[in-house]
N, C-alpha and C. Protein backbone atom coordinates (compact mmCIF):
# COMPACT_ATOMS: atom_id res chain seq x y z
N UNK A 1 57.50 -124.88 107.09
CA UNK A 1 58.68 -124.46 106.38
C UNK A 1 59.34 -123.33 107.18
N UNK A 2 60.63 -123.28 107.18
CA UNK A 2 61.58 -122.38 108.26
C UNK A 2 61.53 -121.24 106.92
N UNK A 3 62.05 -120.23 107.45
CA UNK A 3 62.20 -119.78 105.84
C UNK A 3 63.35 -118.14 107.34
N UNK A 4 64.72 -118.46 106.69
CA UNK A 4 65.47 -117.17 107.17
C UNK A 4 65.20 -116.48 106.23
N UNK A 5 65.76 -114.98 107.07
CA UNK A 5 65.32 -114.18 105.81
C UNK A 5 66.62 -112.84 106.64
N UNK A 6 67.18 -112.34 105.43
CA UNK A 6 67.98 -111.49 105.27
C UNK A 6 67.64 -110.24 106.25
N UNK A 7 68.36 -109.21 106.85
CA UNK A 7 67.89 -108.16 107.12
C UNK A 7 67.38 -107.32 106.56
N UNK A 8 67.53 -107.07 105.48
CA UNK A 8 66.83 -105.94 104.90
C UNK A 8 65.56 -106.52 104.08
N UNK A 9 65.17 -107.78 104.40
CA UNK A 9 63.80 -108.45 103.89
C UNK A 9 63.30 -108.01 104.88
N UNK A 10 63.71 -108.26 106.57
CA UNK A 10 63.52 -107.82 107.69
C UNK A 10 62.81 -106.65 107.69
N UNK A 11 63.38 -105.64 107.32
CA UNK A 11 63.29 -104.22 107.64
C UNK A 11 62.04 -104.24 106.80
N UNK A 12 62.10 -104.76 105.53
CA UNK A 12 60.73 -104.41 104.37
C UNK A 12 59.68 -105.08 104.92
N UNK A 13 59.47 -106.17 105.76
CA UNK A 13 58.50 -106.85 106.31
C UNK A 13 58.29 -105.61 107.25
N UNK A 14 59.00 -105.80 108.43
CA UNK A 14 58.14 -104.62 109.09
C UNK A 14 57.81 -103.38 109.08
N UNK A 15 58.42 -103.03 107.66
CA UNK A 15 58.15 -101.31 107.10
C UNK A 15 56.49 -101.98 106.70
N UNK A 16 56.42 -103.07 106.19
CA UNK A 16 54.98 -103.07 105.89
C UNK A 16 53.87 -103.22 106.74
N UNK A 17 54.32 -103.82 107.58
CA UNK A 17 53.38 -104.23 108.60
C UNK A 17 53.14 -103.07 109.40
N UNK A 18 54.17 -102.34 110.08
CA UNK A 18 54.06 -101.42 111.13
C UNK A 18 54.24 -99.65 110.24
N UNK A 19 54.58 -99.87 108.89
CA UNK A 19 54.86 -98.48 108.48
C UNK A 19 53.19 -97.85 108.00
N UNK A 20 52.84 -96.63 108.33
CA UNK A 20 51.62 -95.96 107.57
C UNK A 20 52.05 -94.94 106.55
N UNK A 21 51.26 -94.26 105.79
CA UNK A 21 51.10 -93.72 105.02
C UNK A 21 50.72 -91.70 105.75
N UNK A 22 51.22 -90.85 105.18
CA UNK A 22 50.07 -89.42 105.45
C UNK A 22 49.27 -89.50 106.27
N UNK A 23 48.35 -90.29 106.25
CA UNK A 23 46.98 -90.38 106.23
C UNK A 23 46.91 -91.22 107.76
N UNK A 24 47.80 -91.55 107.79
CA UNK A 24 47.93 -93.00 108.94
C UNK A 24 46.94 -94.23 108.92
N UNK A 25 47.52 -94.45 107.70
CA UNK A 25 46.74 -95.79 107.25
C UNK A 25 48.01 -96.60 107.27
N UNK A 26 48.19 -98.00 107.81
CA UNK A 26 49.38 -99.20 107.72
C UNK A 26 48.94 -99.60 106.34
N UNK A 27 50.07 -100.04 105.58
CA UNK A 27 50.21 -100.98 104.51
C UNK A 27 49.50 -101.86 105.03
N UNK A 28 49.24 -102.62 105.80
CA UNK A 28 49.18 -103.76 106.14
C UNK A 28 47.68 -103.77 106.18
N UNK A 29 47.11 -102.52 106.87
CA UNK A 29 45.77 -101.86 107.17
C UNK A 29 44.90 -101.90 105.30
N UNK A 30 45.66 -101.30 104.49
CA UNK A 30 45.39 -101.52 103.22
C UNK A 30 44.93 -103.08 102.56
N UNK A 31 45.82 -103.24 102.71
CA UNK A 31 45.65 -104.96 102.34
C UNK A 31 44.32 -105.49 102.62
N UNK A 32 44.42 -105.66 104.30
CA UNK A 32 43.22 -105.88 104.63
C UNK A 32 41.90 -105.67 104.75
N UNK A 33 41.81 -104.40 103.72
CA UNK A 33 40.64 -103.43 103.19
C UNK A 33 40.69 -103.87 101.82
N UNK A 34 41.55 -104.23 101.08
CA UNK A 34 41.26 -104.51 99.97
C UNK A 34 40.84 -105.91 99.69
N UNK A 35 39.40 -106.02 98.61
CA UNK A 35 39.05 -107.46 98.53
C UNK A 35 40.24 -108.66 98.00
N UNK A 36 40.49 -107.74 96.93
CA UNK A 36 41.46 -109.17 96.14
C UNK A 36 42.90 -109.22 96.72
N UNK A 37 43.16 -108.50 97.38
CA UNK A 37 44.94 -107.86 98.39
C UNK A 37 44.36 -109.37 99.10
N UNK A 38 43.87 -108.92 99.92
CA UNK A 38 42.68 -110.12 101.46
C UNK A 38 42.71 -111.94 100.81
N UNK A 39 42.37 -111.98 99.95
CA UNK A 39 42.22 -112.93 98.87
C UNK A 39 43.60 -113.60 98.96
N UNK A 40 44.18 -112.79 97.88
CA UNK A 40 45.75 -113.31 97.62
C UNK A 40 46.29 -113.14 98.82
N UNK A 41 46.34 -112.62 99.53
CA UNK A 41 46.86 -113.02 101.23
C UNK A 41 46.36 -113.93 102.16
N UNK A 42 45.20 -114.54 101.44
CA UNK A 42 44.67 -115.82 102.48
C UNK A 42 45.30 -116.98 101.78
N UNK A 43 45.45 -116.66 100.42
CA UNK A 43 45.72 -118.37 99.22
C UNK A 43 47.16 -118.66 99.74
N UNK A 44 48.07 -117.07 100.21
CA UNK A 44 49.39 -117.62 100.38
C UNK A 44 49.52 -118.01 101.83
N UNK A 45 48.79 -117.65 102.21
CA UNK A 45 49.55 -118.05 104.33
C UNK A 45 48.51 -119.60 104.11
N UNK A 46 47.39 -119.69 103.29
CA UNK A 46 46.82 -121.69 103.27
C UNK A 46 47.78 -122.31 102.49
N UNK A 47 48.77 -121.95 101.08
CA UNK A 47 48.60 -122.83 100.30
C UNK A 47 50.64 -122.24 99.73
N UNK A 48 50.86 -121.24 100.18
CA UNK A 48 52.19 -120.34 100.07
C UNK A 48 53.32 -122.13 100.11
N UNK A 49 53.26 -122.09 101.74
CA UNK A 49 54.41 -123.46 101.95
C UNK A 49 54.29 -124.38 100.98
N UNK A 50 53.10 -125.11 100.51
CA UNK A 50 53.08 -126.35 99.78
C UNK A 50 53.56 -125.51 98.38
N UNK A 51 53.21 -124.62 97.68
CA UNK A 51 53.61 -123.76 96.62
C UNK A 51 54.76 -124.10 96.22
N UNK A 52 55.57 -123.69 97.47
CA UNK A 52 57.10 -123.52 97.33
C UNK A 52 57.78 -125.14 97.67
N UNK A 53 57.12 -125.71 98.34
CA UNK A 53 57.74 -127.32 98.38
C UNK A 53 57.66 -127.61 97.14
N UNK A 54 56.51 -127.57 95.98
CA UNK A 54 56.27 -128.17 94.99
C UNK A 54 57.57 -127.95 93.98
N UNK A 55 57.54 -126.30 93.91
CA UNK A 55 58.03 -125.43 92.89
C UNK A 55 60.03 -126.06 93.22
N UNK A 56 60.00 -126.19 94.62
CA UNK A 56 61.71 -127.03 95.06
C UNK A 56 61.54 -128.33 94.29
N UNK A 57 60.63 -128.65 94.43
CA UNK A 57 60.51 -130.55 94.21
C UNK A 57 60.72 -129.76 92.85
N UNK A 58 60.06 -129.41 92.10
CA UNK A 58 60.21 -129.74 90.22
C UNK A 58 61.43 -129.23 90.17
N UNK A 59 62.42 -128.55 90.69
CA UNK A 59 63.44 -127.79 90.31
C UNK A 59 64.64 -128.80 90.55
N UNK A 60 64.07 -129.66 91.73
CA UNK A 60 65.47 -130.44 91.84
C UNK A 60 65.38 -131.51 91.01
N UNK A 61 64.04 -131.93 90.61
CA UNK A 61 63.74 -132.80 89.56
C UNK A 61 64.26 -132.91 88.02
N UNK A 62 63.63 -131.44 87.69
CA UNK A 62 64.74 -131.01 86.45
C UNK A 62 65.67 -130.68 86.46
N UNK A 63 66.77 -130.56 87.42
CA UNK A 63 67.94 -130.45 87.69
C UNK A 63 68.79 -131.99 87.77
N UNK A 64 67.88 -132.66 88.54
CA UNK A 64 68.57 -133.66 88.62
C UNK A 64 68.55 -134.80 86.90
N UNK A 65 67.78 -134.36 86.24
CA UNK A 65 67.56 -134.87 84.97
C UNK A 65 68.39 -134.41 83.84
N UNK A 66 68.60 -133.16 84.11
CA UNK A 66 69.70 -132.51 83.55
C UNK A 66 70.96 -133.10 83.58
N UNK A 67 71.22 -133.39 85.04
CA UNK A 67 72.57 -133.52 85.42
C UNK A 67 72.65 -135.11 84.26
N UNK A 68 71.99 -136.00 84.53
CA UNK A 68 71.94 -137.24 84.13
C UNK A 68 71.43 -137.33 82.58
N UNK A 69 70.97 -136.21 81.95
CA UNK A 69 71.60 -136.30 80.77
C UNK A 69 73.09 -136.35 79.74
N UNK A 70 73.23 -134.88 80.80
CA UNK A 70 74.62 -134.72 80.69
C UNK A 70 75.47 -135.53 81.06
N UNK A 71 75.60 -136.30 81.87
CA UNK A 71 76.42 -138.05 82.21
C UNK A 71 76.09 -138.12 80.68
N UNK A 72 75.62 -138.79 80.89
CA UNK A 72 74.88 -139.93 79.62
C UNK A 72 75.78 -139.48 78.43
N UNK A 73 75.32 -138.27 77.98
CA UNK A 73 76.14 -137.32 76.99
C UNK A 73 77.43 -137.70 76.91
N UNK A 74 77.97 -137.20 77.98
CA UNK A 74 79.19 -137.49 78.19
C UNK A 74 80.08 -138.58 78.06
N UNK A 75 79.57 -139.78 78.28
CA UNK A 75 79.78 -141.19 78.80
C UNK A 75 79.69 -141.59 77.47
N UNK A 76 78.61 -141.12 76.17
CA UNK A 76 78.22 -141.68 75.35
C UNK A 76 79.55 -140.75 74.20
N UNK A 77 79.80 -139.29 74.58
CA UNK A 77 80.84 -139.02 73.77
C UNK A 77 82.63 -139.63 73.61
N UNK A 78 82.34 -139.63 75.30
CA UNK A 78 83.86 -140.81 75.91
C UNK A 78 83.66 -142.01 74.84
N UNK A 79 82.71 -142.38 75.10
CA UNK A 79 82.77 -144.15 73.98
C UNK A 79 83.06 -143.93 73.05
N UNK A 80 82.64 -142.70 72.08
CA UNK A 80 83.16 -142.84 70.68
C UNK A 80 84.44 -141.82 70.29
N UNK A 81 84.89 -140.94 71.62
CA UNK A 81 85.66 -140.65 71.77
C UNK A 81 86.09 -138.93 71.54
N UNK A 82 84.78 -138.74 71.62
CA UNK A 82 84.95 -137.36 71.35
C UNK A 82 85.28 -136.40 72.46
């Protein structure tokens, strides 16, 4: 999956990656010290892309069901003339 991304998503990605803390600890350094941070950062870089294919697929799905109710609706109010 391509995924652009805005500049100032830009800037927040690498404020995280490359920015530290006081202490000179990286955000990023955090994460990877923390068990469940580590966790939820492995489920999304294995399983993130298919996530978001899915979550597109149902959206255009119920969208597109929508739309074709609303025909229907429509088509069915035209007939009796409303």
């Amino acid at each position: 999956m391509d995924v652009e991304l805005e500049n100032d998503d830009k800037e927040e990605l690498a404020e995280f990656i490359l920015g530290r803390d006081e202490a000179g600890i990286s955000n990023l350094g955090k994460v990877l010290n923390d068990p469940e941070s580590l966790v939820t950062m492995a489920w999304y870089a294995l399983n993130g892309d298919k996530m978001i294919d899915d979550i597109t697929m149902m959206y255009k799905d119920a969208l597109k069901k929508a739309k074709k109710e609303a025909y229907n609706k429509g088509l069915e109010d035209g007939k009796k003339g409303i």
